[in-house]
Protein backbone atom coordinates (compact mmCIF):
# COMPACT_ATOMS: atom_id res chain seq x y z
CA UNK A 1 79.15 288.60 138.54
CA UNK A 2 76.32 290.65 140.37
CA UNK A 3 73.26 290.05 139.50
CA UNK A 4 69.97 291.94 140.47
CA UNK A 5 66.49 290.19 139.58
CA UNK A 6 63.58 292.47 140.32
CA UNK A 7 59.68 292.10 140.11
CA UNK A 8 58.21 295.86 139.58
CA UNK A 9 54.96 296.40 141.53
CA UNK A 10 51.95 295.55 139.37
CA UNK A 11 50.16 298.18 141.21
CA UNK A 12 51.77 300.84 143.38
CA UNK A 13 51.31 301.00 146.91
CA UNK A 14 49.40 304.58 146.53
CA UNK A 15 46.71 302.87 144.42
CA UNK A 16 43.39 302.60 146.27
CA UNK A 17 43.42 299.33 144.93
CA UNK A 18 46.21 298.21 146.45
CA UNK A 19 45.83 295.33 149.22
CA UNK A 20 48.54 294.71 151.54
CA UNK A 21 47.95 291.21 152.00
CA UNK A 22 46.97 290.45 148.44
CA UNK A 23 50.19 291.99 147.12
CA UNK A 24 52.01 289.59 150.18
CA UNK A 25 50.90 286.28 149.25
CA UNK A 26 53.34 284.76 147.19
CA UNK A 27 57.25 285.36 147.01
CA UNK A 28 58.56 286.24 142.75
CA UNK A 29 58.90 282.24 142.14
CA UNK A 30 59.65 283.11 138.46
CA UNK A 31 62.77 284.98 139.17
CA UNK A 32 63.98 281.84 141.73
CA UNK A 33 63.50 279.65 139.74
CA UNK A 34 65.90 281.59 136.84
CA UNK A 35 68.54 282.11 139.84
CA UNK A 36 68.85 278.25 140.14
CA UNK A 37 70.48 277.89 136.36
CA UNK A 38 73.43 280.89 137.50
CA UNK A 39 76.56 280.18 139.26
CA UNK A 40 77.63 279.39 142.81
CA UNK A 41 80.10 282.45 142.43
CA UNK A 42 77.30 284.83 141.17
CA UNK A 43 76.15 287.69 143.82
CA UNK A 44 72.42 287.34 143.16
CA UNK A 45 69.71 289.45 144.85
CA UNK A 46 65.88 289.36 144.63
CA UNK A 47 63.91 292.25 144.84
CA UNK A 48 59.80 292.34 145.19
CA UNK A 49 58.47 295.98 144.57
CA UNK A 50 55.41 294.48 146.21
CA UNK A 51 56.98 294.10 149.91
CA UNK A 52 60.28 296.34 149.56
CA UNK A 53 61.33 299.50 148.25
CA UNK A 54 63.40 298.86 145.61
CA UNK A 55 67.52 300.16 145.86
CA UNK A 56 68.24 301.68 142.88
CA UNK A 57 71.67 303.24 143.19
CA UNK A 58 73.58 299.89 142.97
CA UNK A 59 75.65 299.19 140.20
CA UNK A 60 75.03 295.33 139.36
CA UNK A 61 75.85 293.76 136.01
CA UNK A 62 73.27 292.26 135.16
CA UNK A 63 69.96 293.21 135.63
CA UNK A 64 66.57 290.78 135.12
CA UNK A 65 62.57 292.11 135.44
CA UNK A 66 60.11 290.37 134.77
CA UNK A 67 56.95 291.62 133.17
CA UNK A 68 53.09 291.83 133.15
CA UNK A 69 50.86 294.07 131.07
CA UNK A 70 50.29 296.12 134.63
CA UNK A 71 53.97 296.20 135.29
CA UNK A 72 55.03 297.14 132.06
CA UNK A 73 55.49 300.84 132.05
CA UNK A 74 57.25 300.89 135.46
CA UNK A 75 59.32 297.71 133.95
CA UNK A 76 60.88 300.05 131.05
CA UNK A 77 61.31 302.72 133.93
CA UNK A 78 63.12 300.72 136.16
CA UNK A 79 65.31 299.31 133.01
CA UNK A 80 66.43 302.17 131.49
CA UNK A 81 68.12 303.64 134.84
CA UNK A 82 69.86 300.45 134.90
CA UNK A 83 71.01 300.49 131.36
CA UNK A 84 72.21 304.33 132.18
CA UNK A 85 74.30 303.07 135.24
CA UNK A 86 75.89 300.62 132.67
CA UNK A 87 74.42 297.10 133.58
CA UNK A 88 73.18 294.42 130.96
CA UNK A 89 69.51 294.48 131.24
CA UNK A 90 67.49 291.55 129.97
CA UNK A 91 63.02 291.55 130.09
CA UNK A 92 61.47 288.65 129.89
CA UNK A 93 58.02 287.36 130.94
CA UNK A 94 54.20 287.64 129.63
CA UNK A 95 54.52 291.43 128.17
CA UNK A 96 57.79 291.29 127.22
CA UNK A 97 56.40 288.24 125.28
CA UNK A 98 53.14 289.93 124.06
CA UNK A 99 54.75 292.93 122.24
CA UNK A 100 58.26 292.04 121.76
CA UNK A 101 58.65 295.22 119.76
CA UNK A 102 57.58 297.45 122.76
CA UNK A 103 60.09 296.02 124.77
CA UNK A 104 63.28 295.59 123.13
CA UNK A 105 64.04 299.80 122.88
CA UNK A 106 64.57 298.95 126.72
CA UNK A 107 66.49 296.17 126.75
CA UNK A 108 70.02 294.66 125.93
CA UNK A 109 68.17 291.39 125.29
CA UNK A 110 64.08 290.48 125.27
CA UNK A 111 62.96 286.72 126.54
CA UNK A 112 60.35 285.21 125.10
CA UNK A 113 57.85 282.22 126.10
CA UNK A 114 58.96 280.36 129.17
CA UNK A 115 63.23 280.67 130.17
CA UNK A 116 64.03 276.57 130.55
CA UNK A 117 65.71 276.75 126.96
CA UNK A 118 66.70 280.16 126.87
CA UNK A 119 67.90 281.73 129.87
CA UNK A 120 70.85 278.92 130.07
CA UNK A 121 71.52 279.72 126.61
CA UNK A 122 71.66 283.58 127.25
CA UNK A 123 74.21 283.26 130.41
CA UNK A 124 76.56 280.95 128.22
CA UNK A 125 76.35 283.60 125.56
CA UNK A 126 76.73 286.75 127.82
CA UNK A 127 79.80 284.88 129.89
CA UNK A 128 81.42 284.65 126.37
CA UNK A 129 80.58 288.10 125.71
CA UNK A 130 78.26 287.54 122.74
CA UNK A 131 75.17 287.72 124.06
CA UNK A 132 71.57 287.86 121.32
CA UNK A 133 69.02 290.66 121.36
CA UNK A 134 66.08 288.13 121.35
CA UNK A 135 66.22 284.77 122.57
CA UNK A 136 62.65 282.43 121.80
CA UNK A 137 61.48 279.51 123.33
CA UNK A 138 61.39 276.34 121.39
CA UNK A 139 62.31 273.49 123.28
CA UNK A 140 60.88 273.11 126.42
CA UNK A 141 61.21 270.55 129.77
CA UNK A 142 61.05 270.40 132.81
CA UNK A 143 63.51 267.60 133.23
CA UNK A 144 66.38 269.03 133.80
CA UNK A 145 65.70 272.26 135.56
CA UNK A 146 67.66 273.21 138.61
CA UNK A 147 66.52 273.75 142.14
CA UNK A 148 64.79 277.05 142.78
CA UNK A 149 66.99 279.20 144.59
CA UNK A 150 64.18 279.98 147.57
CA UNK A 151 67.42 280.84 149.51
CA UNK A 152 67.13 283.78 147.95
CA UNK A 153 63.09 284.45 148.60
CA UNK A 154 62.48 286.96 152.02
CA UNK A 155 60.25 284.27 153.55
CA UNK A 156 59.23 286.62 155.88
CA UNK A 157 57.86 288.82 154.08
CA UNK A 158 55.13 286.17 152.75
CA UNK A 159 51.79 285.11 153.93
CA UNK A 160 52.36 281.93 151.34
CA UNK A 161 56.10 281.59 150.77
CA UNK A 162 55.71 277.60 150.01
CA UNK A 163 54.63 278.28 146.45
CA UNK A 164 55.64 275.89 144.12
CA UNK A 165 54.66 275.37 140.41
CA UNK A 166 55.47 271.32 139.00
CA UNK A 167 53.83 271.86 135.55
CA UNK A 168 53.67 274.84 132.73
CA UNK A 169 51.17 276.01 130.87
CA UNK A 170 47.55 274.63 130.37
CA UNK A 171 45.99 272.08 127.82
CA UNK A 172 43.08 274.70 127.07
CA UNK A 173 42.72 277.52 125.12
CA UNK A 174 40.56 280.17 125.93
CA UNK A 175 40.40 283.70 124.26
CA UNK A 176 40.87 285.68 126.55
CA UNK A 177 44.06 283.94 128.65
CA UNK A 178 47.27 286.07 128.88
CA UNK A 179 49.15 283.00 128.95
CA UNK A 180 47.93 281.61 125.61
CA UNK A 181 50.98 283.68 123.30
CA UNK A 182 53.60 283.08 126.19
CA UNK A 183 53.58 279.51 125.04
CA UNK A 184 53.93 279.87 120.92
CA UNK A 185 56.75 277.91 119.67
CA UNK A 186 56.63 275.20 121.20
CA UNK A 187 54.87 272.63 124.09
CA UNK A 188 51.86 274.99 125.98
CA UNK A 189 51.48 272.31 129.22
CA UNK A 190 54.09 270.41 130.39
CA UNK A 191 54.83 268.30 133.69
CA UNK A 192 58.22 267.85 136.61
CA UNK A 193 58.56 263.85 136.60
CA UNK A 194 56.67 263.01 139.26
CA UNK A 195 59.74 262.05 141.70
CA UNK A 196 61.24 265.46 141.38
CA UNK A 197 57.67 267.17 141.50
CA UNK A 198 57.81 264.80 145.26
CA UNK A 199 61.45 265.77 146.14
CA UNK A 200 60.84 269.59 146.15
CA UNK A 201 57.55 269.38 148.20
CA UNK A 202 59.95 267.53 150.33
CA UNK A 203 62.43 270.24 150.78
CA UNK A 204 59.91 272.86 152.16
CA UNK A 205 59.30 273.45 155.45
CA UNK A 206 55.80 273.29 157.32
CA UNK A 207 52.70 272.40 156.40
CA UNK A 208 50.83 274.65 154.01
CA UNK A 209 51.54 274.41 149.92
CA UNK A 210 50.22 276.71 147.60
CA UNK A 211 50.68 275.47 143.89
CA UNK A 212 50.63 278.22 141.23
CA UNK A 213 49.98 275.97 138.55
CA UNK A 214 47.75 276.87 135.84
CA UNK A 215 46.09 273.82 136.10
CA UNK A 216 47.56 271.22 138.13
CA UNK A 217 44.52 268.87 137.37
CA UNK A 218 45.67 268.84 133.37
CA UNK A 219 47.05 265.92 133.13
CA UNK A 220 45.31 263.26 135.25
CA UNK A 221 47.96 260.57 135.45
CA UNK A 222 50.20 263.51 136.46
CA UNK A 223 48.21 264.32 139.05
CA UNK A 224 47.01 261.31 140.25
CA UNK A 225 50.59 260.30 140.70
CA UNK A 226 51.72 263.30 142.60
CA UNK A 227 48.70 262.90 144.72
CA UNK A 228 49.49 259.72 145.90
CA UNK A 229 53.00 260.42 146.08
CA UNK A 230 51.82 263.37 148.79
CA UNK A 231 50.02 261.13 151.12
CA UNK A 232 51.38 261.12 154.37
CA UNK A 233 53.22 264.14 153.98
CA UNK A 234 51.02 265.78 156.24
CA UNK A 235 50.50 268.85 153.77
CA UNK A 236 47.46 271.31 153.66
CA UNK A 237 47.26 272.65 149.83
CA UNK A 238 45.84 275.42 148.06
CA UNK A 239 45.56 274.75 143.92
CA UNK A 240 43.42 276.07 140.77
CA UNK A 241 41.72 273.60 138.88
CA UNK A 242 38.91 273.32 136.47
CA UNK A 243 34.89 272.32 136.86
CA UNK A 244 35.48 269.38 134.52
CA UNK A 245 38.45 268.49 136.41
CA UNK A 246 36.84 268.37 139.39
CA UNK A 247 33.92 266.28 138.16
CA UNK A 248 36.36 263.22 137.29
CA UNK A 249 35.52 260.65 139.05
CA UNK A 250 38.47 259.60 141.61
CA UNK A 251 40.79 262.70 141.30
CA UNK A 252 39.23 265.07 143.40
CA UNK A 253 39.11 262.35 146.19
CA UNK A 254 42.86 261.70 145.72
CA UNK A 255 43.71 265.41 146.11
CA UNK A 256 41.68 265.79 149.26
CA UNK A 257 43.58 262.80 150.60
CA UNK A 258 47.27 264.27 150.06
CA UNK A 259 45.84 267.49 151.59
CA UNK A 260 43.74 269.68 149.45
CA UNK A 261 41.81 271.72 151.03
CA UNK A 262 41.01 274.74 148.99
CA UNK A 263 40.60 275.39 145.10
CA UNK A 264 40.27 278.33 142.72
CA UNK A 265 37.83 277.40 139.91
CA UNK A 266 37.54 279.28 136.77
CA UNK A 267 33.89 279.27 135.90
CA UNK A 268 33.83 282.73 134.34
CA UNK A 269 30.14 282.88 133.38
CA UNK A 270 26.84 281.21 134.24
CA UNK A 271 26.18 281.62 130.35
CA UNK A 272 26.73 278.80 127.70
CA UNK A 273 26.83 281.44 124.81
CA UNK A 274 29.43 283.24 126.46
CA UNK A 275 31.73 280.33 126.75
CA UNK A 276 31.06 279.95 123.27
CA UNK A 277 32.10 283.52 122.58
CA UNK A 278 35.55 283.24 124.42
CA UNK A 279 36.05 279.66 123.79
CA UNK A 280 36.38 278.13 127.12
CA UNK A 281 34.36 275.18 125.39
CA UNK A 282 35.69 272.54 128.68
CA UNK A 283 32.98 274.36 130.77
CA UNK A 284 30.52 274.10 128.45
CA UNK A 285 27.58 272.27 129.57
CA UNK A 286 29.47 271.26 132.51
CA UNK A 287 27.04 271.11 135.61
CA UNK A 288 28.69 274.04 137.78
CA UNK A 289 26.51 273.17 141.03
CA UNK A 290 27.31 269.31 140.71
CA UNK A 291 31.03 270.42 141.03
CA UNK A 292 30.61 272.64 143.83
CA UNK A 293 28.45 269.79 145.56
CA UNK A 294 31.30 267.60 145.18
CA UNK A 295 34.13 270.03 146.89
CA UNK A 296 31.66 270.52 149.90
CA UNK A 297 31.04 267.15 150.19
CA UNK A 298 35.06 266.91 150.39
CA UNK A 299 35.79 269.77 152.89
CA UNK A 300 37.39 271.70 150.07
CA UNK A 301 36.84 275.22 149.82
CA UNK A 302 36.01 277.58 146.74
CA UNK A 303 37.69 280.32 145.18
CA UNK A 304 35.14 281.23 142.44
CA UNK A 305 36.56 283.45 139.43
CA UNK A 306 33.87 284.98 137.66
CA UNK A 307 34.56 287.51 134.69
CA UNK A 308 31.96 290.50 133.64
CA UNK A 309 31.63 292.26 130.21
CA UNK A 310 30.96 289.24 128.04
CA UNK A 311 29.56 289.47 125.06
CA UNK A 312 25.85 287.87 126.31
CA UNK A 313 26.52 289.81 129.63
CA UNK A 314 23.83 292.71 130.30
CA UNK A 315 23.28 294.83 133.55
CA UNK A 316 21.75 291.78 135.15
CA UNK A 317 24.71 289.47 134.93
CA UNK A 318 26.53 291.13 138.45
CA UNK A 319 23.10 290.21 140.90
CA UNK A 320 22.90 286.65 139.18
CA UNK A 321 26.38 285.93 139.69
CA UNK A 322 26.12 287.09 143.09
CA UNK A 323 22.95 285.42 144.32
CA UNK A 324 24.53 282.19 142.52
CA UNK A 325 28.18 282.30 144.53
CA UNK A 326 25.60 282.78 147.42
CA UNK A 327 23.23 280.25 147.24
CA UNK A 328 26.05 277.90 146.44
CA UNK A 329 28.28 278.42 149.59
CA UNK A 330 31.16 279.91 148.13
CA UNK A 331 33.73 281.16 150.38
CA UNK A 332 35.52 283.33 148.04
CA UNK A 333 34.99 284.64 144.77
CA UNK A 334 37.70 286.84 142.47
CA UNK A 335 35.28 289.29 139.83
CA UNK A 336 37.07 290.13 136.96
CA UNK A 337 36.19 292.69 134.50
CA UNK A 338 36.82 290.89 131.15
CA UNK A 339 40.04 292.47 129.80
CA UNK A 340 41.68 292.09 126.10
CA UNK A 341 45.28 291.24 126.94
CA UNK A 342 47.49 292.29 123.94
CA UNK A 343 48.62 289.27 122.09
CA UNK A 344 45.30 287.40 122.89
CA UNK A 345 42.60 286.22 120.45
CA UNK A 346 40.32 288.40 122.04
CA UNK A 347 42.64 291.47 121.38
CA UNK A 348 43.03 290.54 118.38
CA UNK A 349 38.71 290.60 117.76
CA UNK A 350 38.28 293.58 119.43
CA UNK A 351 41.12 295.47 117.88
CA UNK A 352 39.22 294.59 114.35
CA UNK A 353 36.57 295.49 115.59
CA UNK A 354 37.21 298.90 117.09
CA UNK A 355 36.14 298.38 120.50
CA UNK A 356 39.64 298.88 122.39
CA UNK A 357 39.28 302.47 124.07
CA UNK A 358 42.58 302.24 125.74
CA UNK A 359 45.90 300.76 125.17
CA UNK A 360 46.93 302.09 128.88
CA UNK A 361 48.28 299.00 130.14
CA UNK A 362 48.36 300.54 133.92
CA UNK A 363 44.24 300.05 132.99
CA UNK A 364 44.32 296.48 132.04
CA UNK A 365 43.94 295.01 135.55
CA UNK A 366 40.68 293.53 135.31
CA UNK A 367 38.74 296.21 137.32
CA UNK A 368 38.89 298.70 134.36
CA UNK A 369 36.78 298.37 131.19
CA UNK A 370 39.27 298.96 128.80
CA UNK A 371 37.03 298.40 125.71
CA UNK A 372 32.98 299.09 123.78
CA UNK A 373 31.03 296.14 125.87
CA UNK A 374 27.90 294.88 123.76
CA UNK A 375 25.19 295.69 126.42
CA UNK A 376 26.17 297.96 128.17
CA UNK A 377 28.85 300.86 128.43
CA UNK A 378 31.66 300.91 130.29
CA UNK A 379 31.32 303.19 133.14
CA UNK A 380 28.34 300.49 134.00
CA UNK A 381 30.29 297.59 133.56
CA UNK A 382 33.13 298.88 136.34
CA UNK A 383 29.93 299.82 138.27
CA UNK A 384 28.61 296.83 138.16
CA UNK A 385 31.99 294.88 139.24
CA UNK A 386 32.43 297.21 142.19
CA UNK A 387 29.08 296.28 143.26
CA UNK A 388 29.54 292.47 143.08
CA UNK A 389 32.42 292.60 144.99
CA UNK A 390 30.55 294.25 147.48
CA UNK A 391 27.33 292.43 147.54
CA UNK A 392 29.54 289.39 148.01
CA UNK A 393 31.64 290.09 150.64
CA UNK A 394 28.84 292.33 152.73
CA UNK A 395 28.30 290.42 156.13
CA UNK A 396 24.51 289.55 155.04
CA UNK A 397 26.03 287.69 152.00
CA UNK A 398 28.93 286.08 153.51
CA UNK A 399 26.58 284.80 156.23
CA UNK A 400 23.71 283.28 154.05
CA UNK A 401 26.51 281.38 152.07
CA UNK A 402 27.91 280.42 155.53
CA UNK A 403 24.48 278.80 156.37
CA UNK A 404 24.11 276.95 153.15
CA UNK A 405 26.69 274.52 155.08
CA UNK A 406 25.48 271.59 156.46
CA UNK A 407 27.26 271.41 159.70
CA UNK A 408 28.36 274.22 162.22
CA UNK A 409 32.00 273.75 161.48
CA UNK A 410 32.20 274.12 157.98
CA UNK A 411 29.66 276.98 158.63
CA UNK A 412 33.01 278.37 161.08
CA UNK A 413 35.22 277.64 158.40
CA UNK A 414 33.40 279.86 155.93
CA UNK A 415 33.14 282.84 157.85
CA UNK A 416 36.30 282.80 159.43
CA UNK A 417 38.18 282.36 156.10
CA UNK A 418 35.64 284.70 154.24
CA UNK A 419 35.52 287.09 156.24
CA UNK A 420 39.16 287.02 157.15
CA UNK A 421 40.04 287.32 154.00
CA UNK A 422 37.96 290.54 152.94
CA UNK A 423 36.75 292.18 156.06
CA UNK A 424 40.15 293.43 157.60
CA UNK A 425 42.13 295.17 155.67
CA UNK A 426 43.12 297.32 157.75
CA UNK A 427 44.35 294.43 160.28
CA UNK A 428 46.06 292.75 157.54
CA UNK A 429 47.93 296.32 156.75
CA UNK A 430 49.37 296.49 160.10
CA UNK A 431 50.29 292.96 160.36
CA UNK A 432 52.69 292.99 156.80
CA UNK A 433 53.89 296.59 158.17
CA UNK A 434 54.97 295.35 161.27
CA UNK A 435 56.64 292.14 159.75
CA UNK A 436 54.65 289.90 161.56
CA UNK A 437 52.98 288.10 158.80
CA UNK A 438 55.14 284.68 159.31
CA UNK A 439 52.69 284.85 162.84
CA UNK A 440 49.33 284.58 161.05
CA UNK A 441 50.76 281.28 158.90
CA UNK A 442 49.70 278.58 161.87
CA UNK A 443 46.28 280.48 161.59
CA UNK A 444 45.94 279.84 157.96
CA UNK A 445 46.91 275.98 158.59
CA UNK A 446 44.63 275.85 161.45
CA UNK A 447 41.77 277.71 159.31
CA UNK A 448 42.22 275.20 156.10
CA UNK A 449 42.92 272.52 158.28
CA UNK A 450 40.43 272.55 161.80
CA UNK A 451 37.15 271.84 160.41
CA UNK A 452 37.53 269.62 157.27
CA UNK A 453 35.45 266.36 156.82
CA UNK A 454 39.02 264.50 156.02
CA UNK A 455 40.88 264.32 158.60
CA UNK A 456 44.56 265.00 158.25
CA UNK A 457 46.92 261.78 156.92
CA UNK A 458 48.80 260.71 159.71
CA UNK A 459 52.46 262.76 159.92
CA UNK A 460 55.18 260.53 158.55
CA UNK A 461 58.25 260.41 160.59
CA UNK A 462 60.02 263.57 158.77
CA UNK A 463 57.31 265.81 159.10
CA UNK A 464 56.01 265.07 162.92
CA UNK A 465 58.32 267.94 164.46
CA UNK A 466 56.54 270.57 161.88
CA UNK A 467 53.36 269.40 162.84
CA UNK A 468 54.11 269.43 166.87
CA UNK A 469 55.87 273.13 166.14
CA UNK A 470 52.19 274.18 164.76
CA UNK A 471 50.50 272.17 167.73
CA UNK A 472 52.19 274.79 170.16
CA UNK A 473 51.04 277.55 168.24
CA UNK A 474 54.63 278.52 167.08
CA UNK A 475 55.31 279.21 163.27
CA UNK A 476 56.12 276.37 161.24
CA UNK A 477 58.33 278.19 158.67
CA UNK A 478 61.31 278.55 158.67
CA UNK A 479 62.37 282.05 158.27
């Protein structure tokens, strides 16, 4: 059987907000890890819209896209050619979950929630020829799943292609998460035992790890288990985690030892009575500078996300938010404009309510307003988002949260990471177009790794030739 898995660009390439090196950070880990339940015998191909033109005048039998509300239209584009050339097309992820209904007209069959129950259920049914229009999630583990088929991942193509993801879901509910009705039906977080969580790490080559958990901090013996299971691995990690996570006593510390080194932290607002509004109660009354205190005091680095258009928010809220990523050393921060994903609670409110202007999901990518804010209007509030991002990321702000660093080479850190981040795009452009991304990985080791107050665990036995690779500046991957 031939089988053609494809993730459609979330934005296209022509967009002006369209980063080359954002758009090549992580390899379609979704669709791998899907590939791992089908059969040695299958022809299987990957395709990322992000990095690669897609081929479109193949003929395979079954086609698989996954979807996000950004995605969507060119999702149902891309599907309905296929189902014209004759192939068995099946959608599945966080749209396709969101409005079933909007899907299925084109699809053979829709996916939804999370595929560990249902996608080996769908290829016993197709194989026997009687495959279901709509397959839900029910049961769901992680026990038994396969190994992600990263044989099938363009490596080189990938600023970060050691992603890996050893839990699903989060234990928190906030309004305004898209991933709140992916997980109806059944379990919304859920761990890998520990060992197999270990034994993948294991299998990937070189040093850095990005986990695309939701929260990889949400369940603490979980985590404090697969932290000390990483020591000595020699690893350098990237993760997202939470401000009350981080303020546990003892977890952060373990984390730091197995490798952490940077973390994206939802804080969203500076306001209590906007976490109220979108209940993200775990941050509320949570001290937000004690947390960021205790990653400095670590050598872990900050990616803030802050979101803009909350109820309490008025024109003010983008130069507080600023001057407060500022004054608190933050090396990176993502602004969001708050956006009502369909199938959320807070769609759901402002639908009542009348305040959706749009239902243009190409629009709902968090730098559009999309619906009536209470303070101000909408043209302001993408104004206003525009400018944080750059008030944040102009030199004079990314050096005065460099200097709130105590020491000259966490102050090197920051800007080097900062501004390498945001202040060459045009760099980064030519780098991805002339394939020679794989090159800039010992950078990113050496950048996360070269002036953190841990130093690194000592290199066990299986990972010293890695680590000697990176000491003579030659990538670390293999490709």
């Amino acid at each position: 059987m031939k089988v053609k898995m494809i993730l459609p660009a979330l934005t296209e390439a022509q967009s002006p907000f369209f980063r080359h090196i954002k758009y090549s950070l992580f390899p379609p880990l979704g669709l791998a890890s899907l590939a791992g339940y089908l059969s040695a015998d299958d022809d299987v191909e990957i395709q990322d819209e992000h990095v690669e033109r897609l081929t479109l005048d193949d003929n395979p039998d079954l086609v698989v896209i996954e979807t996000y509300v950004t995605n969507a239209f060119r999702a149902y584009e891309i599907a309905d050619h296929y189902r014209l050339r004759g192939a068995y097309v099946c959608l599945g992820g966080l749209h396709t979950t969101s409005l079933p209904s909007e899907a299925a007209p084109h699809a053979d069959s829709i996916f939804l929630g999370p595929g560990e129950d249902t996608w080996p259920k769908f290829l016993a049914d197709f194989r026997e020829g009687t495959p279901k229009p709509v397959y839900q999630s029910v049961t769901r583990s992680l026990m038994d799943t396969p190994p992600v088929r990263r044989d099938l991942i363009k490596r080189h193509k990938y600023l970060c292609p050691n992603t890996i993801v050893v839990s699903r879901g989060c234990p928190h509910r906030c309004d305004f998460c898209y991933k709140e009705d992916f997980f109806k039906g059944g379990k919304s977080y859920y761990t890998q035992p520990v060992d197999k969580a270990l034994a993948a790490i294991e299998q990937l080559p070189g040093r850095h790890l990005f986990f695309l958990d939701d929260h990889l901090f949400g369940h603490r013996q979980f985590a404090t288990s697969l932290f000390d299971g990483m020591k000595g691995m020699g690893r350098l990690w990237q993760a997202a985690g939470t401000v009350h996570s981080i303020l546990q006593p003892g977890l952060l510390e373990k984390a730091v030892e197995s490798g952490l080194r940077s973390l994206f932290v939802g804080f969203e607002t500076l306001s209590d009575s906007n976490l109220e509004t979108v209940g993200k109660f775990h941050n509320l009354h949570e001290n937000y500078e004690r947390a960021v205190k205790r990653c400095r005091d670590l050598g872990v680095m900050i990616n803030a996300s802050f979101v803009f258009g909350m109820d309490y928010d008025d024109l003010s809220v983008f130069g507080r938010t600023v001057d407060w990523a500022v004054q608190n050393g933050i090396e990176t921060s993502t602004f969001h404009v708050l956006t009502p994903y369909p199938g959320t609670r807070l769609y759901d409110r402002m639908k009542k309510q009348g305040r959706i202007l749009t239902e243009d999901w190409n629009q709902y990518d968090t730098r559009h307003a999309v619906y009536k804010p209470t303070k101000m209007d909408a043209l302001e509030l993408e104004a206003g988002y525009q400018q944080a991002y750059k008030d944040f990321y102009s030199w004079s702000g990314i050096w005065k949260a460099a200097m709130t660093k105590p020491e000259y080479k966490t102050q090197l850190r920051h800007l080097a990471y900062t501004a390498g981040w945001k202040k060459f795009e045009t760099l980064w452009a030519a780098v991805v177009r002339s394939g020679q991304l794989p090159k800039m990985i010992p950078l990113l080791e050496a950048t996360l790794a070269g002036f953190g107050l841990f130093r690194n665990p000592k290199p066990s036995q299986r990972t010293a030739p890695v680590l000697a690779a990176a000491a003579d500046k030659k990538p670390a991957l293999s490709i």
